[in-house]
Protein backbone atom coordinates (compact mmCIF):
# COMPACT_ATOMS: atom_id res chain seq x y z
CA UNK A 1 0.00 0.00 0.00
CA UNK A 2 3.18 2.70 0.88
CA UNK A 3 4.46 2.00 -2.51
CA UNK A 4 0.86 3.48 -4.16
CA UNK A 5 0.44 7.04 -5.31
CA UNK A 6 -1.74 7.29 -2.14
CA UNK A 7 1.07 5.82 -0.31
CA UNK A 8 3.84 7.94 -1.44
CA UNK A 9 1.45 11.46 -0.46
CA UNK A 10 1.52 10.28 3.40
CA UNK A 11 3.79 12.05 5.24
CA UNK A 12 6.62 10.59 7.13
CA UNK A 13 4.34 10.74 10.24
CA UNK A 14 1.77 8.80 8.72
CA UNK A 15 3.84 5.98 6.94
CA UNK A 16 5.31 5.81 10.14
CA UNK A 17 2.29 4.75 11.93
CA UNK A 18 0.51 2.29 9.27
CA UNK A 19 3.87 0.27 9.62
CA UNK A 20 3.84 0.14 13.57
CA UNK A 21 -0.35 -0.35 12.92
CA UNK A 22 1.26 -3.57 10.64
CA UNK A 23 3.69 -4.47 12.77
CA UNK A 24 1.60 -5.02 15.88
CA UNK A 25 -1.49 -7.11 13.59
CA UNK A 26 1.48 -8.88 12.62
CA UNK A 27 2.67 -9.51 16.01
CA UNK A 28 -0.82 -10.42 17.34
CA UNK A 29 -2.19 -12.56 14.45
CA UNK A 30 -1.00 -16.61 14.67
CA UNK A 31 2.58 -16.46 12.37
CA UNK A 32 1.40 -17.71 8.67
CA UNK A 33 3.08 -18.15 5.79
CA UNK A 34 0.33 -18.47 2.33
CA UNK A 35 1.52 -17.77 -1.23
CA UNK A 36 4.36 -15.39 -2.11
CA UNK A 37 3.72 -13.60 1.41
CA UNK A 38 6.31 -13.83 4.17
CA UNK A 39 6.44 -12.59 7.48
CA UNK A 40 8.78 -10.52 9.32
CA UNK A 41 9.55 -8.03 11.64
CA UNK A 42 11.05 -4.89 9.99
CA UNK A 43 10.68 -2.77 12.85
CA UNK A 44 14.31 -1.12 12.82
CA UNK A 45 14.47 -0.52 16.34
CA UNK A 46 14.56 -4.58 16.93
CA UNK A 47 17.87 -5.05 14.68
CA UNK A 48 19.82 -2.78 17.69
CA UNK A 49 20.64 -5.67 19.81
CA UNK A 50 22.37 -4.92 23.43
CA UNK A 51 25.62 -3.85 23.05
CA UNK A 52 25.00 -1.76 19.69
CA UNK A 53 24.81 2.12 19.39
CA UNK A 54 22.27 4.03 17.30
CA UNK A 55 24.13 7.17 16.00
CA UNK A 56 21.80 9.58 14.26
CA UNK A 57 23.18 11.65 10.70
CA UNK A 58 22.44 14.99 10.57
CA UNK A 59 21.72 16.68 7.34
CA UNK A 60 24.27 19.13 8.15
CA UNK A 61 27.63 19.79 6.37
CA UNK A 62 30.67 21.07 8.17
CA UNK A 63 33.47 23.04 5.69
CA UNK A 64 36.65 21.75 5.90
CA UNK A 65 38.03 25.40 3.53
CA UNK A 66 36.20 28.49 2.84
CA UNK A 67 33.78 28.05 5.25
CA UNK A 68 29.75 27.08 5.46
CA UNK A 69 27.02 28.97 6.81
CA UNK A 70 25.11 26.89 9.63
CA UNK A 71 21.58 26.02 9.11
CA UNK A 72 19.48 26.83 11.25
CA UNK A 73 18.60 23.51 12.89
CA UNK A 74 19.88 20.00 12.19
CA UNK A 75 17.15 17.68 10.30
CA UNK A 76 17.38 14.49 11.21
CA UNK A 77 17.47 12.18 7.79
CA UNK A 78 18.81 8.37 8.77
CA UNK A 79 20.20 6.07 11.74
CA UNK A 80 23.47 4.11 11.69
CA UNK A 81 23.84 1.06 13.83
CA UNK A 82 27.47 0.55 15.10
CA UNK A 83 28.72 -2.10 17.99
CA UNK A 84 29.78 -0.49 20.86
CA UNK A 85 32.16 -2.86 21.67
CA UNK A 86 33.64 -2.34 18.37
CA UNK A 87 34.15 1.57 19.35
CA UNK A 88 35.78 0.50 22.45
CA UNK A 89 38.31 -2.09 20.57
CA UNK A 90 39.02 0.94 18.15
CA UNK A 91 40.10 3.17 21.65
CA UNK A 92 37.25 5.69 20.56
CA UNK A 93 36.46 7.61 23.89
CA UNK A 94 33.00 9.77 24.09
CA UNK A 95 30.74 11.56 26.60
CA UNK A 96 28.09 9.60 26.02
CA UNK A 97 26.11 7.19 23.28
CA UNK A 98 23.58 9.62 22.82
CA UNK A 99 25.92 12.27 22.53
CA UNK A 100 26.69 10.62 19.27
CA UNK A 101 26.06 11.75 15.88
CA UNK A 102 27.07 11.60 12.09
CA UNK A 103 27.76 14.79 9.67
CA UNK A 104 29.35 15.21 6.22
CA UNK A 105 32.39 16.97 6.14
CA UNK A 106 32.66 19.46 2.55
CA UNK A 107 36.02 20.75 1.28
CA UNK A 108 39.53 20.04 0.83
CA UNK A 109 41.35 21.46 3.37
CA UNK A 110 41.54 18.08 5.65
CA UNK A 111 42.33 16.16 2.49
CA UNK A 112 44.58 13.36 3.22
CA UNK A 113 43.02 12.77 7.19
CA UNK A 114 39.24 13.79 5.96
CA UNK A 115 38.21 14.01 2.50
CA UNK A 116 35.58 15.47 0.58
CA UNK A 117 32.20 14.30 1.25
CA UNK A 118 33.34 11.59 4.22
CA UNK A 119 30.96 10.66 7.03
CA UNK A 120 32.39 11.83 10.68
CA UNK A 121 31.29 10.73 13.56
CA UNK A 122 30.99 13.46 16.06
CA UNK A 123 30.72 13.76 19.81
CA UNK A 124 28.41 16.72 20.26
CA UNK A 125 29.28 16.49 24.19
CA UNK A 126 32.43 18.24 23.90
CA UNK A 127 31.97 21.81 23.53
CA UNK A 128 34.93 23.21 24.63
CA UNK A 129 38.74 22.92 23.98
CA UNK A 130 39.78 19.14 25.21
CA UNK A 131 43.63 18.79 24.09
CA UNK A 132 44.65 18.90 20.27
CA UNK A 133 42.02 17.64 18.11
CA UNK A 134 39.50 17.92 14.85
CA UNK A 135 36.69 19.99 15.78
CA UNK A 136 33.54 20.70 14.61
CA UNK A 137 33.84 24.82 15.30
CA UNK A 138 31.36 28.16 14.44
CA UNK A 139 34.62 31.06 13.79
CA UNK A 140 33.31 34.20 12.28
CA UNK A 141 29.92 32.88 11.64
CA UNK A 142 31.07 30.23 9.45
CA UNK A 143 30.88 26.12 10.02
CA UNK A 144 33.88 24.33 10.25
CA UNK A 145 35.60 20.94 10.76
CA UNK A 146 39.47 21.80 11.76
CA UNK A 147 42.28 20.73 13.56
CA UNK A 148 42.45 22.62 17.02
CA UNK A 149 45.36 23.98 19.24
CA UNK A 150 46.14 26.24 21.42
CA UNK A 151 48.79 28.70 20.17
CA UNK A 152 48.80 30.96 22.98
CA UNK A 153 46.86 31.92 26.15
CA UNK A 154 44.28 34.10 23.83
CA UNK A 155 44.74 32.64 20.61
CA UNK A 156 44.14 28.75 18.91
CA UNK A 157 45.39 27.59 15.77
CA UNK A 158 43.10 26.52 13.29
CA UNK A 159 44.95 23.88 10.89
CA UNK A 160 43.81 22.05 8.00
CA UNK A 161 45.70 19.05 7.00
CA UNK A 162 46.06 19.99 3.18
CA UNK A 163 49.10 22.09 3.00
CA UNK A 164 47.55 24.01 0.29
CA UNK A 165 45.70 25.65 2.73
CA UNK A 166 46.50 28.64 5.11
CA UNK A 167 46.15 27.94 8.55
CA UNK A 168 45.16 30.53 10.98
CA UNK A 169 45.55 32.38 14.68
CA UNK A 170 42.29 33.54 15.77
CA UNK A 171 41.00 34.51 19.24
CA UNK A 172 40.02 31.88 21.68
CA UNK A 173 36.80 33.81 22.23
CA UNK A 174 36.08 34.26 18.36
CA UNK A 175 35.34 30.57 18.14
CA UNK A 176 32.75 28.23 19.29
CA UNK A 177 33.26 24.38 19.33
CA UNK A 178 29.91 22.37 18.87
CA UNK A 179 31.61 18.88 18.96
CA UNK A 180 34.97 16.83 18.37
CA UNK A 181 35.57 14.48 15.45
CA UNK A 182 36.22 11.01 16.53
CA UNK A 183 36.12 8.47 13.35
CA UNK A 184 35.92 9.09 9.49
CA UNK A 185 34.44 6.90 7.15
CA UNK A 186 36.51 7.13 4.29
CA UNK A 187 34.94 5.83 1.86
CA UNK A 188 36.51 4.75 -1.89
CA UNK A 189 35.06 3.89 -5.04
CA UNK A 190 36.49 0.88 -6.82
């Protein structure tokens, strides 16, 4: 029925609801199995078994160069299922699961460590300096995903990886960290 005209106009709201409405007829009704039909459960929340985290993406891109203007709010658009334990084997250290969430980093400048386009998982918990690191920073009203350190008392350097590009000195008070990067998905195409 979702895959009708009709279907397609529902909002996400309302798609939402006629499979949970499925689901649990599904759930009550003796298990069957007639014809071409089969039964399942593809409620996503029951693939996250104990032990797994679900990471939200944002549909929000961070500049890694000239800079990007922030939206206004982050829309949520998908989930990503990773294993906790897996994080913890791979020494990744964060605030919290929930804390937890994936962007798209846009640019050049972090070529080589992040590149165009990549997936980052983020750690929205940190929001101030925490030691050298890639942030996800607002500096003169601008987005950015940069390497972070402290060049003086007042000042940090902002560094991008890419030697092409200029690194910078700016006031510790002109910048505003909303997260730290902790994993990239780089991605290749075969």
């Amino acid at each position: 029925m979702l895959a009708t005209k009709a279907g397609k106009a529902l909002s996400q709201e309302a798609r939402a609801r006629l499979i949970v409405a499925a689901q649990e007829e599904a759930e009550q009704a003796p298990a069957k199995h007639s014809g071409n039909v089969l039964t399942g459960n593809f409620n996503l929340s029951a693939r996250v078994v104990e032990g797994d985290i679900l990471i939200p993406q944002y549909d929000v891109r961070a500049s890694m160069g000239h800079g990007q203007m922030p939206a206004e709010y982050a829309e949520f658009v998908r989930n990503v299922v990773v294993s906790g334990p897996q994080l913890e084997k791979l020494g990744l250290e964060f605030t919290s699961p929930a804390n937890l969430s994936i962007i798209t980093g846009w640019g050049q400048s972090m070529e080589g460590t992040i590149n165009d386009k990549d997936p980052v998982i983020v750690d929205r918990g940190v929001n101030e300096f925490a030691g050298d690191g890639i942030y996800v920073l607002t500096w003169n009203d601008m987005l950015y995903i940069k390497r972070l350190q402290m060049a003086d008392a007042d000042n940090f350097e902002l560094i991008s990886d890419n030697q092409k590009h200029k690194d910078r000195t700016v006031p510790i008070g002109d910048v505003t960290i909303h997260a730290r990067v902790l994993f990239v998905w780089n991605g290749k195409k075969l």
